[in-house]
N, C-alpha and C. Protein backbone atom coordinates (compact mmCIF):
# COMPACT_ATOMS: atom_id res chain seq x y z
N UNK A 1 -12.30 12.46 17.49
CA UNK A 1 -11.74 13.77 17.25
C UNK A 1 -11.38 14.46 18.57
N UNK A 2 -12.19 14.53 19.93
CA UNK A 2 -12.09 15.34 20.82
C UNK A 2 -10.58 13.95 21.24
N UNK A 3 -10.65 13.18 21.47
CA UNK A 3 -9.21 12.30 22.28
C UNK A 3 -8.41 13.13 21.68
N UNK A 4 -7.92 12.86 20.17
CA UNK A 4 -7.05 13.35 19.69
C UNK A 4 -6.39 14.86 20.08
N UNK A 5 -7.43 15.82 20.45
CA UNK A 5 -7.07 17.04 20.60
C UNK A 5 -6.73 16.76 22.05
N UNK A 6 -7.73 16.04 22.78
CA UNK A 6 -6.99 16.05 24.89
C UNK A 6 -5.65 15.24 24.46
N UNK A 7 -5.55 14.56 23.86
CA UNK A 7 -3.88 14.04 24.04
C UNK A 7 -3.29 15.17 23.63
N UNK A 8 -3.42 15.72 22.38
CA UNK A 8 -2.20 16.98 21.94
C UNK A 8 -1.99 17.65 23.29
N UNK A 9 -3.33 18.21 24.09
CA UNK A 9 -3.30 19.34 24.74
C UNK A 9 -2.73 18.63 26.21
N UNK A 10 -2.83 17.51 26.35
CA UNK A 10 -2.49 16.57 28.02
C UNK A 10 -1.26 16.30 28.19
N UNK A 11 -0.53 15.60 26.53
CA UNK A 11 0.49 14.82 26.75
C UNK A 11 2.00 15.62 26.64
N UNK A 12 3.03 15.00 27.36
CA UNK A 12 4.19 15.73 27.27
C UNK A 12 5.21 14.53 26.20
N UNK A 13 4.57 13.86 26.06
CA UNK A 13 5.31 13.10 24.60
C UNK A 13 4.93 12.58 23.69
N UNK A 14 5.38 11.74 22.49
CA UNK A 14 4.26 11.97 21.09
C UNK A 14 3.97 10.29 21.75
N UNK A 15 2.25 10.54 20.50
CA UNK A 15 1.46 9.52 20.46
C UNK A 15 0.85 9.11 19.40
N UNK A 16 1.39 7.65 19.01
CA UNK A 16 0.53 7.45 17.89
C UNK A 16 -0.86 6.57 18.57
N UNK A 17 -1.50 7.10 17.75
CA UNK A 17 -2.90 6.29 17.93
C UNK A 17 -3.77 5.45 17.32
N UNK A 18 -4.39 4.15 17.29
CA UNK A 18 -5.13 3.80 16.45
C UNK A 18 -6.23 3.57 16.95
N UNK A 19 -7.65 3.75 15.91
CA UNK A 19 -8.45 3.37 16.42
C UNK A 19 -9.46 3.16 15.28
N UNK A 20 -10.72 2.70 15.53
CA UNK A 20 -11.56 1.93 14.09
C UNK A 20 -13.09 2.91 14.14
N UNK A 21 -13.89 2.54 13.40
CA UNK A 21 -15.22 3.22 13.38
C UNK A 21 -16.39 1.92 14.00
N UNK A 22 -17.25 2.44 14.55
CA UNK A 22 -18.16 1.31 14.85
C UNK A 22 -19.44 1.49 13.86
N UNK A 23 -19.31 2.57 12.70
CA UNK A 23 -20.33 2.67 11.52
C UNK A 23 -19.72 3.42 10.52
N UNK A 24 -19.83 3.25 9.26
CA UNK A 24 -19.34 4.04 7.82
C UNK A 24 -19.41 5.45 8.91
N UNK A 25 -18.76 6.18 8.58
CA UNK A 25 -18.47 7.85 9.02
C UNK A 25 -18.09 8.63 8.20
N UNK A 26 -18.20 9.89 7.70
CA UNK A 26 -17.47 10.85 7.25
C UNK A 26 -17.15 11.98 8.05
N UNK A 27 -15.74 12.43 7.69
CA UNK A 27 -15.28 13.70 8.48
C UNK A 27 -14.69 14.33 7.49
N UNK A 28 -14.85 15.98 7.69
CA UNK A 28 -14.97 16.73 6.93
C UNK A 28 -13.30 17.55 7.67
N UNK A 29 -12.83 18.01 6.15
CA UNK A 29 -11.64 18.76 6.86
C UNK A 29 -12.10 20.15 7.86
N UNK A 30 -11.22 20.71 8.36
CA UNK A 30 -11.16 21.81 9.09
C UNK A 30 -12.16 22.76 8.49
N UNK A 31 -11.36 23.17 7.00
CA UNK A 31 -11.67 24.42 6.41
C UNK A 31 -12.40 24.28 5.67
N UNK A 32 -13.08 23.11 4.92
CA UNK A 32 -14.41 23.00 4.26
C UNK A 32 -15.62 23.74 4.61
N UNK A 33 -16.42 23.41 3.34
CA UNK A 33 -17.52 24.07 3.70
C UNK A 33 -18.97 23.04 3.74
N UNK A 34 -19.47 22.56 4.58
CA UNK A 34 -20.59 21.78 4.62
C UNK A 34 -21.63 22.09 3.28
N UNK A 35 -22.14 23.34 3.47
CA UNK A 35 -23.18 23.42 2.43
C UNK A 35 -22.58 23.10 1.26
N UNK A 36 -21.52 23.38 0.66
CA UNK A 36 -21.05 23.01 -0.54
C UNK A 36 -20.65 21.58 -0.87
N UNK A 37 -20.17 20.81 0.16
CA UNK A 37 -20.09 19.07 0.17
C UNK A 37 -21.39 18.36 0.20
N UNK A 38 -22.61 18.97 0.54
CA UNK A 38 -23.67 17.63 1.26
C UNK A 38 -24.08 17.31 -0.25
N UNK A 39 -23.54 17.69 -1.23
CA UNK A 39 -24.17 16.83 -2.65
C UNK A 39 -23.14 15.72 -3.14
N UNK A 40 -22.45 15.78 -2.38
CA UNK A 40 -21.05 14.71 -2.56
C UNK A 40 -21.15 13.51 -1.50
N UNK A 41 -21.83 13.78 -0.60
CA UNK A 41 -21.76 13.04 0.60
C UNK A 41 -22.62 11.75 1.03
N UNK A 42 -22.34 10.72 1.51
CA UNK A 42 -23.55 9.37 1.87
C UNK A 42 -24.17 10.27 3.06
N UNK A 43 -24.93 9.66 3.04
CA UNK A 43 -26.33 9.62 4.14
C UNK A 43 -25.23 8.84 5.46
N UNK A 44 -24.42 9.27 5.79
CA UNK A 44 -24.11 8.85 6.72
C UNK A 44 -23.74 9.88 7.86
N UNK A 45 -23.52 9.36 9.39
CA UNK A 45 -23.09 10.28 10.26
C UNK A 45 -21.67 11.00 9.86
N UNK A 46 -21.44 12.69 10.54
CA UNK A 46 -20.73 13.31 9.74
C UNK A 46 -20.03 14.22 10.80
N UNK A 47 -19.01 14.43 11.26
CA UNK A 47 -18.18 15.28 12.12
C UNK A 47 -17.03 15.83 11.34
N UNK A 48 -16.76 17.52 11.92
CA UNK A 48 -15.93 18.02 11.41
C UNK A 48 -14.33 17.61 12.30
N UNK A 49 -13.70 17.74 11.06
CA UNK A 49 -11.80 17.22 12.50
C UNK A 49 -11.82 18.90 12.46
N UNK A 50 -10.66 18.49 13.80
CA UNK A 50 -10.14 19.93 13.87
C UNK A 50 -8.94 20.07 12.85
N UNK A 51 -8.24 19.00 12.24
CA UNK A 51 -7.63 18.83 11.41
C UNK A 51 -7.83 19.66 9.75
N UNK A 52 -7.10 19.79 8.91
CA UNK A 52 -6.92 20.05 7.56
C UNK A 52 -7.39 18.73 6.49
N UNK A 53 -7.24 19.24 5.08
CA UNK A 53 -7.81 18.46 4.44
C UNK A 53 -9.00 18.13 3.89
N UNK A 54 -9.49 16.94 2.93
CA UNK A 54 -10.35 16.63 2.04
C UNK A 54 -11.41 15.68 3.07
N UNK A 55 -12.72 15.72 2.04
CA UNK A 55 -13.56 14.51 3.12
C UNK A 55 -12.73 13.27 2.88
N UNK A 56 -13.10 12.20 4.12
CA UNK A 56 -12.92 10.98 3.87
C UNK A 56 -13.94 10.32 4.54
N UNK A 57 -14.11 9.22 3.98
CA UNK A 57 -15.19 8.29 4.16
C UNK A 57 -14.43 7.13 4.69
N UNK A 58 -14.98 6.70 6.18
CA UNK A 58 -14.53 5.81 7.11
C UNK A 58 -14.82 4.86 6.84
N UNK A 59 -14.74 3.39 5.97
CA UNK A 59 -15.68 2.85 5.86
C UNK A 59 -14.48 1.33 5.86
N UNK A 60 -13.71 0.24 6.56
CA UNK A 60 -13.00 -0.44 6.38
C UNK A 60 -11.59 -0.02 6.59
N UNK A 61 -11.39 1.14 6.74
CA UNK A 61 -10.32 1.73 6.47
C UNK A 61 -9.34 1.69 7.91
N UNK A 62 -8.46 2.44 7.67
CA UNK A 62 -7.27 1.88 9.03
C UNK A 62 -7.06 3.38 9.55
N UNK A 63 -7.48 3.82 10.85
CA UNK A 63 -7.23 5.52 10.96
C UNK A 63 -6.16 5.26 12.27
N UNK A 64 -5.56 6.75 11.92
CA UNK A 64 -4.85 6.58 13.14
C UNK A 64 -4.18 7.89 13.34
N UNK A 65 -3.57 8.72 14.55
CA UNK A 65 -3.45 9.92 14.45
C UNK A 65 -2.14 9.94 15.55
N UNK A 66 -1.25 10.99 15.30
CA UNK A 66 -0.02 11.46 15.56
C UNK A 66 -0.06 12.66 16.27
N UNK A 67 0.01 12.67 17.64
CA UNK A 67 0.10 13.97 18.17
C UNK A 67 1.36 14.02 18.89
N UNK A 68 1.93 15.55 18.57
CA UNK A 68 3.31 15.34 18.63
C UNK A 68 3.27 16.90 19.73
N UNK A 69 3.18 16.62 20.50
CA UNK A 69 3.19 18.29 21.98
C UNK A 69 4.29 18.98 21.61
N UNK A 70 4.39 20.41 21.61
CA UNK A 70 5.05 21.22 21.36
C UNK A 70 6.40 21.32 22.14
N UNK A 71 6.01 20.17 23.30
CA UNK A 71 7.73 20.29 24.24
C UNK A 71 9.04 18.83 23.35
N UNK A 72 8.35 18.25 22.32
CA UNK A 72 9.07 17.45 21.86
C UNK A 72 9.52 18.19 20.74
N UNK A 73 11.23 18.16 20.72
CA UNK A 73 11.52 18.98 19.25
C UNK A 73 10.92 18.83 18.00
N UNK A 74 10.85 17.62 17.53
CA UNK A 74 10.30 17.33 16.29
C UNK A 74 8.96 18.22 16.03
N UNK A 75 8.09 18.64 17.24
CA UNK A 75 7.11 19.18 16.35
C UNK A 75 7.46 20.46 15.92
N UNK A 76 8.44 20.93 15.65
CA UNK A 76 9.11 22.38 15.42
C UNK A 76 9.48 21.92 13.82
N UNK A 77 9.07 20.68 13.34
CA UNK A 77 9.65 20.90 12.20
C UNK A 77 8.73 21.12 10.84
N UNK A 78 8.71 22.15 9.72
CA UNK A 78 8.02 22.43 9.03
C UNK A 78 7.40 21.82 8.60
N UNK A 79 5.49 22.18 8.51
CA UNK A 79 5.28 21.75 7.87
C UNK A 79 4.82 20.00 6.56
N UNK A 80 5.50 21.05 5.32
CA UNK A 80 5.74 20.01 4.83
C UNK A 80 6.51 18.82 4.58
N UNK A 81 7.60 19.43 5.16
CA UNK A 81 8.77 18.37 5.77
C UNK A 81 7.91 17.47 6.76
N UNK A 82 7.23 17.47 8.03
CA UNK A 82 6.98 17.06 8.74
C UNK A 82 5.60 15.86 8.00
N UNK A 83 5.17 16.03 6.81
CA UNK A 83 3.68 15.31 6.41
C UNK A 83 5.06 14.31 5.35
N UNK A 84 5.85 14.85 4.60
CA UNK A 84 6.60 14.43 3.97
C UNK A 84 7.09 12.81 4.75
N UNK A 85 7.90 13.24 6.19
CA UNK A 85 8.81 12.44 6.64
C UNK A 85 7.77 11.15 7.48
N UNK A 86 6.60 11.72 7.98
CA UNK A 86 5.69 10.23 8.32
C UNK A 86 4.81 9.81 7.15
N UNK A 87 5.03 10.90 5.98
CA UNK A 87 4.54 9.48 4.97
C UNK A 87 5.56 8.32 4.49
N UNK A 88 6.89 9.16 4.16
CA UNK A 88 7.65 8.74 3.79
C UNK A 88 7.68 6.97 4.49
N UNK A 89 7.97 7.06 5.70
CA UNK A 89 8.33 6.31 6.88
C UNK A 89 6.70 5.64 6.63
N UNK A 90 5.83 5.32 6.60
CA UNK A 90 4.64 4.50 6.46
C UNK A 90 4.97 3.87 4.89
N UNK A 91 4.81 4.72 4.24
CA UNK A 91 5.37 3.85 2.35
C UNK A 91 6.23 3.20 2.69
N UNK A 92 7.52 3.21 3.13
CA UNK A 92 8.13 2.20 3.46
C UNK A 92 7.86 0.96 4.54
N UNK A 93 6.86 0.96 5.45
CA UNK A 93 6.68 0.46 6.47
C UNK A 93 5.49 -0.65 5.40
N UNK A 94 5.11 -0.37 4.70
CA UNK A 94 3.66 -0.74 3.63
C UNK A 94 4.53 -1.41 2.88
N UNK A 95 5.50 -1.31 2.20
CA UNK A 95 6.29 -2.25 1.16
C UNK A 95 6.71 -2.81 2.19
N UNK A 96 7.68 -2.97 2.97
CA UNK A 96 8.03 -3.87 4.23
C UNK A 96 6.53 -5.15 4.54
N UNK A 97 5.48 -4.46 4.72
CA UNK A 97 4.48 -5.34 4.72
C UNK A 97 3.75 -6.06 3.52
N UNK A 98 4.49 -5.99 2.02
CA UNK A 98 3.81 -6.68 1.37
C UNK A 98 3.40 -5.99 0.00
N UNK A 99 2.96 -4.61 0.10
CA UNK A 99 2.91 -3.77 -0.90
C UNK A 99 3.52 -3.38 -1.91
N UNK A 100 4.49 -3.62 -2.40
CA UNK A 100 5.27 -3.02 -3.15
C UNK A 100 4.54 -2.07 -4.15
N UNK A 101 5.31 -1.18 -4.85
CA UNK A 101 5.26 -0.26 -4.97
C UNK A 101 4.74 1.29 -4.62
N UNK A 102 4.43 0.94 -3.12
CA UNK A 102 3.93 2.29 -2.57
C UNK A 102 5.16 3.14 -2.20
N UNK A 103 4.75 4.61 -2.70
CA UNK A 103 5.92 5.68 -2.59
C UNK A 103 4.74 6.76 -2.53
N UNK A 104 5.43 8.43 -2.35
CA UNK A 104 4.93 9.41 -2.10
C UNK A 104 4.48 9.94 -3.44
N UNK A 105 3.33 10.75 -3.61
CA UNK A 105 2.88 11.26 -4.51
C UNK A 105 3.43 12.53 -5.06
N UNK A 106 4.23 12.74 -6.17
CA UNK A 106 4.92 13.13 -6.65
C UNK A 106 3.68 14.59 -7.51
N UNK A 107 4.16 15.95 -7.53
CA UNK A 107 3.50 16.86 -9.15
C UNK A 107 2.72 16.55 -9.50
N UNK A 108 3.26 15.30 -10.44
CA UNK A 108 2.57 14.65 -11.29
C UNK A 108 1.39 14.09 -11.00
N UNK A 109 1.53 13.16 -9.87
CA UNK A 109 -0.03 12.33 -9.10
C UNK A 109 -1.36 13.55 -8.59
N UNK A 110 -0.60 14.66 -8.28
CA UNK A 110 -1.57 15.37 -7.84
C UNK A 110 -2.97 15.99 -8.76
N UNK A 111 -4.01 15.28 -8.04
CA UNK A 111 -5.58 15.72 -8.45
C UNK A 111 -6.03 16.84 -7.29
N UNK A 112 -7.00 17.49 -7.76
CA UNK A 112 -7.31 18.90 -7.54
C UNK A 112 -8.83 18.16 -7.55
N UNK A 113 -8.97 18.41 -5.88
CA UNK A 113 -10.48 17.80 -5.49
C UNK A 113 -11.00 17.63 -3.90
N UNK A 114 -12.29 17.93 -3.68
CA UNK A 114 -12.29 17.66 -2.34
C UNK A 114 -12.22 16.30 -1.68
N UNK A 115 -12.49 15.28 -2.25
CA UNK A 115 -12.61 14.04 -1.86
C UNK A 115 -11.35 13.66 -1.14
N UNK A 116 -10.83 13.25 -0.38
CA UNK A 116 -9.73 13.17 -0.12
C UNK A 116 -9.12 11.70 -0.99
N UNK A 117 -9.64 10.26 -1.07
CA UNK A 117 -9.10 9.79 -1.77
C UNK A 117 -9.37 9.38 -2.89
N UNK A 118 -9.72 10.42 -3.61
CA UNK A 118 -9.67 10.71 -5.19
C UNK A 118 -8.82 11.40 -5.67
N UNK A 119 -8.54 12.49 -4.51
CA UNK A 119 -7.08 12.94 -5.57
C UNK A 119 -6.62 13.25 -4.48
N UNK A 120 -4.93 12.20 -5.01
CA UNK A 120 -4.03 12.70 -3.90
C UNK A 120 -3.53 14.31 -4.00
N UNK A 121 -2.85 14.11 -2.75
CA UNK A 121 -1.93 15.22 -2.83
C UNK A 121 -0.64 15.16 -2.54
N UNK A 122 0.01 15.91 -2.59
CA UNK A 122 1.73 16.07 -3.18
C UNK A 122 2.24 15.41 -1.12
N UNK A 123 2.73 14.13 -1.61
CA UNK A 123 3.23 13.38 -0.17
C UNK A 123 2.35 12.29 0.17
N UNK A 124 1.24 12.29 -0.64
CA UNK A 124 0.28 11.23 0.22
C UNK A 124 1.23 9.93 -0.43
N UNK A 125 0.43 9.04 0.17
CA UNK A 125 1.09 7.23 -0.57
C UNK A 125 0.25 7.17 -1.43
N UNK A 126 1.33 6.42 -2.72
CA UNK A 126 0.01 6.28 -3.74
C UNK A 126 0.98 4.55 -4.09
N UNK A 127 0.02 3.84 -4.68
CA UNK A 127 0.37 2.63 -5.38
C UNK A 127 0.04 2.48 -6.66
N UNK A 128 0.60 2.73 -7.53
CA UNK A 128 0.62 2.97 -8.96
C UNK A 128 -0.35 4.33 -9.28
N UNK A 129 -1.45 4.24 -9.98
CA UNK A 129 -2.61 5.57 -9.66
C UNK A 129 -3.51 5.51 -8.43
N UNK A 130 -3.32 4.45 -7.47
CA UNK A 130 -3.91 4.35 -6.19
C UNK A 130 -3.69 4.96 -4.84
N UNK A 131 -4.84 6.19 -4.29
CA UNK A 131 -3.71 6.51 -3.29
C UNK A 131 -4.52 5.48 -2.26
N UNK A 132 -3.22 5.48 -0.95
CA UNK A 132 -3.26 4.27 -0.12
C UNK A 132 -3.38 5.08 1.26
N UNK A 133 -2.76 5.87 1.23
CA UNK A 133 -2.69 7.03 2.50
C UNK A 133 -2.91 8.25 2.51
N UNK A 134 -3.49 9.16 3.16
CA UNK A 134 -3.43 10.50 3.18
C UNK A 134 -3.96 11.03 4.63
N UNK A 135 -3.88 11.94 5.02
CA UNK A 135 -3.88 13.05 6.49
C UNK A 135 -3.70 14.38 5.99
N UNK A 136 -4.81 14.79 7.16
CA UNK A 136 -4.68 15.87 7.48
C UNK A 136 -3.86 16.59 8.53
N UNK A 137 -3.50 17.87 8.82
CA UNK A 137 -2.53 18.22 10.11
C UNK A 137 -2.92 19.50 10.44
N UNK A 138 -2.99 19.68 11.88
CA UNK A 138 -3.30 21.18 12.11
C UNK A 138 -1.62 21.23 13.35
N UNK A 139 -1.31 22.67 12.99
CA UNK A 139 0.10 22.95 13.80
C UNK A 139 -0.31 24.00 14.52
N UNK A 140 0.27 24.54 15.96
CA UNK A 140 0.34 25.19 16.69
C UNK A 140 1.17 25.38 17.93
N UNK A 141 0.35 26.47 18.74
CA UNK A 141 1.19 26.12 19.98
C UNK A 141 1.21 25.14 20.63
N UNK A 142 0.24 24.56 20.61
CA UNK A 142 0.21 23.20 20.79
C UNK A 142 1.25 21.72 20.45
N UNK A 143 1.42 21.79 19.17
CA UNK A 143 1.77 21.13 18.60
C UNK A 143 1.66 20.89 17.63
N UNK A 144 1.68 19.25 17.16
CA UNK A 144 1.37 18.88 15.55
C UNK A 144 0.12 17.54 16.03
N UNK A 145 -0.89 18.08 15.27
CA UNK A 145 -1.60 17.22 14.95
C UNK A 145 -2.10 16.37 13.86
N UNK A 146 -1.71 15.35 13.78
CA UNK A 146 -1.61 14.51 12.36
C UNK A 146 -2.87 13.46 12.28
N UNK A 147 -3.63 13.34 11.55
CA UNK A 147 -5.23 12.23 11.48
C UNK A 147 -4.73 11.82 10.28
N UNK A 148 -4.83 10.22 9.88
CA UNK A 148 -4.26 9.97 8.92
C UNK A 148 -5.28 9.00 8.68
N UNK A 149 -5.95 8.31 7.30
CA UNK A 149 -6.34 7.44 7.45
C UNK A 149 -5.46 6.18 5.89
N UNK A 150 -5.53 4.87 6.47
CA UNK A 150 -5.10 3.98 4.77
C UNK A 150 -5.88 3.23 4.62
N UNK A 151 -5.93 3.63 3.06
CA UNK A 151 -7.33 2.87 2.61
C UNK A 151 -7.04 1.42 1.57
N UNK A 152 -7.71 0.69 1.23
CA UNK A 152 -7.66 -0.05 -0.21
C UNK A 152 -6.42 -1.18 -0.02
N UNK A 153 -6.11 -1.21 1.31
CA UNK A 153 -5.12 -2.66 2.07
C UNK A 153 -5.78 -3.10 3.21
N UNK A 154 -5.38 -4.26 3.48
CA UNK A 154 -5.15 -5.09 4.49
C UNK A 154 -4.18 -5.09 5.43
N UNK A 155 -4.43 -4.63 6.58
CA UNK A 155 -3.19 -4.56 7.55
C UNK A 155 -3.59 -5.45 8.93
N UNK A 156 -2.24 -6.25 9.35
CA UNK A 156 -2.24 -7.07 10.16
C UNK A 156 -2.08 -6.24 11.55
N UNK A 157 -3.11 -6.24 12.90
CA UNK A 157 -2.57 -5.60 14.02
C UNK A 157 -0.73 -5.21 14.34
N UNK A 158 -0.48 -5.99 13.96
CA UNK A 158 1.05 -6.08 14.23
C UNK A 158 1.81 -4.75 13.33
N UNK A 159 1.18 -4.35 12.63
CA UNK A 159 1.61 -2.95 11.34
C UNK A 159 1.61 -2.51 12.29
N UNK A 160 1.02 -1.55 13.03
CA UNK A 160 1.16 -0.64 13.53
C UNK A 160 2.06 -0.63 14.93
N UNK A 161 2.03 -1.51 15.37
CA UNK A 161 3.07 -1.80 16.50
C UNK A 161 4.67 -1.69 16.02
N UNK A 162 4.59 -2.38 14.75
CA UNK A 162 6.04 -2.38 14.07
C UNK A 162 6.53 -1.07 13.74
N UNK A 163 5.55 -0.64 13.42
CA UNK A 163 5.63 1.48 12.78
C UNK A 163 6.07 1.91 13.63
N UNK A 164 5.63 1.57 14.93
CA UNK A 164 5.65 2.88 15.88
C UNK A 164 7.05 2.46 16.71
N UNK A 165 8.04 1.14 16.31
CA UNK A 165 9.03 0.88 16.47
C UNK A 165 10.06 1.00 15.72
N UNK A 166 9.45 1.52 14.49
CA UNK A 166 10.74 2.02 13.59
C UNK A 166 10.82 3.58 13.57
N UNK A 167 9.87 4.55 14.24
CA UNK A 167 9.11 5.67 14.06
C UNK A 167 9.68 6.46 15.47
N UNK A 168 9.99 5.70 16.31
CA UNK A 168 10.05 6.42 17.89
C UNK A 168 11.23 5.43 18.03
N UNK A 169 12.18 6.10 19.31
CA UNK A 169 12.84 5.49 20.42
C UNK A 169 12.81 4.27 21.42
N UNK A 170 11.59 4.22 21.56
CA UNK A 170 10.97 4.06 23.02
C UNK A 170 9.69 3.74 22.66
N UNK A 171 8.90 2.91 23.09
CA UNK A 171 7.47 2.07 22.40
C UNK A 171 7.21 2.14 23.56
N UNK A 172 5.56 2.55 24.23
CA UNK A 172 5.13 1.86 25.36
C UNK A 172 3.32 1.89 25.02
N UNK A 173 2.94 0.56 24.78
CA UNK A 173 1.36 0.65 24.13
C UNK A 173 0.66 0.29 25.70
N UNK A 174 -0.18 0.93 25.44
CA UNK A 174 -1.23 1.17 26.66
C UNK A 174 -2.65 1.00 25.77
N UNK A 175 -3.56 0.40 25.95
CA UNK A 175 -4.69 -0.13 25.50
C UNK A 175 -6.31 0.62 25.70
N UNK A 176 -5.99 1.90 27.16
CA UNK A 176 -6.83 2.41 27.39
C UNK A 176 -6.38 3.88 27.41
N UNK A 177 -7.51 5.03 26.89
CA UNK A 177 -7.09 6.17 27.02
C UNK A 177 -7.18 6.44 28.70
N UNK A 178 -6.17 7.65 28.55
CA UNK A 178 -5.72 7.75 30.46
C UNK A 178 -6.95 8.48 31.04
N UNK A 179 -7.12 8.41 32.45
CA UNK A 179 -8.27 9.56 32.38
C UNK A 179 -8.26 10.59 32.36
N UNK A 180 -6.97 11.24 32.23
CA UNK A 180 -7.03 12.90 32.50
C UNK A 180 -7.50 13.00 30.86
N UNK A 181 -6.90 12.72 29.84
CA UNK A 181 -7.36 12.79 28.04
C UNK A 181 -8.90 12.83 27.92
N UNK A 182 -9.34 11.21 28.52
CA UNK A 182 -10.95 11.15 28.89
C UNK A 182 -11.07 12.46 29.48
N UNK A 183 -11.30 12.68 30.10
CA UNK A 183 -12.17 13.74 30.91
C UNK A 183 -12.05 15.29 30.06
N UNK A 184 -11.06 15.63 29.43
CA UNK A 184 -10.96 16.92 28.71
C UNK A 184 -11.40 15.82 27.59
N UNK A 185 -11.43 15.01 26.98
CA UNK A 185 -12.43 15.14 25.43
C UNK A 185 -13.62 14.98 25.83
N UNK A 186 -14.04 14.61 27.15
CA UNK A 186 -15.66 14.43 27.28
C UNK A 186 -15.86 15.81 27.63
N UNK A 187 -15.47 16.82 27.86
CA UNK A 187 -15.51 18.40 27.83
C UNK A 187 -15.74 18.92 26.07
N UNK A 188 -14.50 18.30 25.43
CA UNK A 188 -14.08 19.10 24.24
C UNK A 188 -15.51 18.55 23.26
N UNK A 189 -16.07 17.38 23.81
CA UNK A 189 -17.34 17.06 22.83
C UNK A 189 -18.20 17.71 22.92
N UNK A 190 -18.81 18.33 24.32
CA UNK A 190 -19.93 19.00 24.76
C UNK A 190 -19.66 20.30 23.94
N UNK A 191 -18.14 20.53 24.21
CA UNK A 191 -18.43 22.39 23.94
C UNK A 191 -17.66 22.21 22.26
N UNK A 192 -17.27 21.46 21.71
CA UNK A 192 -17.10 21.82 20.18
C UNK A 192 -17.47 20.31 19.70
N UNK A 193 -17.31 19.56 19.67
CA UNK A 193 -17.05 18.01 17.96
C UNK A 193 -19.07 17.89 18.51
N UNK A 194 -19.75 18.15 19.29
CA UNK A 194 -20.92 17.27 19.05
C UNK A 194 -21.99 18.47 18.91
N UNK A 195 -21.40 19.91 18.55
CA UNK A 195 -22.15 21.20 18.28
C UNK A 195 -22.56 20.75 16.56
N UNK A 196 -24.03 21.44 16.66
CA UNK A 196 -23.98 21.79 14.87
C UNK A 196 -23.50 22.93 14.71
N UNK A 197 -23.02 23.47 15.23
CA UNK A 197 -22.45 24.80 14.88
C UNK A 197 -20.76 24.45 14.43
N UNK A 198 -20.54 23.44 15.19
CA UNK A 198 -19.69 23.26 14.94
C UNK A 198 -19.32 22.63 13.34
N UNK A 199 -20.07 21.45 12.87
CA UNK A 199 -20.24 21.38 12.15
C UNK A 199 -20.27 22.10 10.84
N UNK A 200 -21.05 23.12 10.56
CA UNK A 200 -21.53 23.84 9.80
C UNK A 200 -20.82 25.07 9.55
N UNK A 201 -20.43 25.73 10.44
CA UNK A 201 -19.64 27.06 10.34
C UNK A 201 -18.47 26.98 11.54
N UNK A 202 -17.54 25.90 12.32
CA UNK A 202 -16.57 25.75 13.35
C UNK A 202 -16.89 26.48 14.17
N UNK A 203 -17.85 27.03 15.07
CA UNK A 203 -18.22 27.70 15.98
C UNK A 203 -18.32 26.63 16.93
N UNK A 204 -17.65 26.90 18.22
CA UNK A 204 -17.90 26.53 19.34
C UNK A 204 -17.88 27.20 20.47
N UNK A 205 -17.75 26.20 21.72
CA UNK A 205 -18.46 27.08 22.99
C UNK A 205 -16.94 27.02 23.97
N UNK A 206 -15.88 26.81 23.62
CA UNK A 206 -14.64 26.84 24.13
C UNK A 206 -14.06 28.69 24.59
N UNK A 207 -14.39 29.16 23.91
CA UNK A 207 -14.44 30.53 24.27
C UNK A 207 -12.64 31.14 24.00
């Protein structure tokens, strides 16, 4: 969670990111409320995103996050247009890989729930009543911040390299975070993602 925010806040061009869990995890959206989820929740470790959205449970799953800095036009674009057009562009990238019938979740698909993949929401990927994708996004001056995770497939390393070549201009994968990112998320952990305060009521020590 803290990388994600030092890239928004470091980088002067967009970044997709992937990366895996080294234990089952749950992360809780932005605006949730802890006391009201822990009867829904595994016994597992638990961090809030700075992101929007439903819980999700890390568990096999494929995460990966989109930070798009406020000096690149695209993050100027609304919204829901903006959750719309990189789902869009992944459903297709997912049938390209094998899936067929994944498309965006339409009215109709939408469930009313905190879980995140129990009920989609209006844009996520769904495969017949299955959803396959969903994210959260927080926008600002900053930028756009997109955490996405897909669940209930198999994806070959090579997916995501291919995405981020049909998705961008210009591809350049780098394998290690830089150190200026390091060094402001090993800040952004101390003073907000590894607080219980943070946790519990988004209070942190960022000031």
């Amino acid at each position: 969670m803290a990388i994600d925010q030092a890239w928004l806040e470091t980088s002067d061009h967009a970044v997709l990111r992937i990366y895996h869990w080294d234990q089952p995890t749950v992360t809780l959206g932005y605006a949730q409320s802890l006391a009201r989820m822990m009867e829904h929740l595994p016994h597992w470790p638990l961090v809030r995103r700075w992101t929007g959205g439903g819980v999700v449970m890390h568990d096999q799953d494929h995460t990966y996050s989109l930070m798009i800095p406020a000096v690149v036009p695209w993050a100027q674009t609304p919204a829901v247009q903006s959750y719309e057009q990189i789902h869009r562009a992944l459903a297709r990238h997912l049938v390209d890989a094998g899936y067929e019938g994944c498309r965006l979740a339409q009215m109709e698909d939408v469930i009313e729930g905190p879980l995140c993949f129990t009920a989609p929401a209006l844009h996520d990927v769904v495969r017949d009543s299955l959803k396959i994708a969903g994210a959260g996004q927080r926008r600002g001056r900053l930028g756009i911040l997109h955490q996405g995770s897909v669940q209930n497939v198999k994806l070959e390393p090579s997916f995501w390299q291919n995405w981020a070549a049909q998705i961008a201009r210009q591809v350049t994968t780098v394998s290690a975070v830089p150190t200026a990112v390091q060094n402001r998320a090993e800040v952004l952990v101390e003073k907000r993602f590894s607080l219980p305060q943070w946790l519990t009521d988004r209070d942190d020590l960022l000031g």
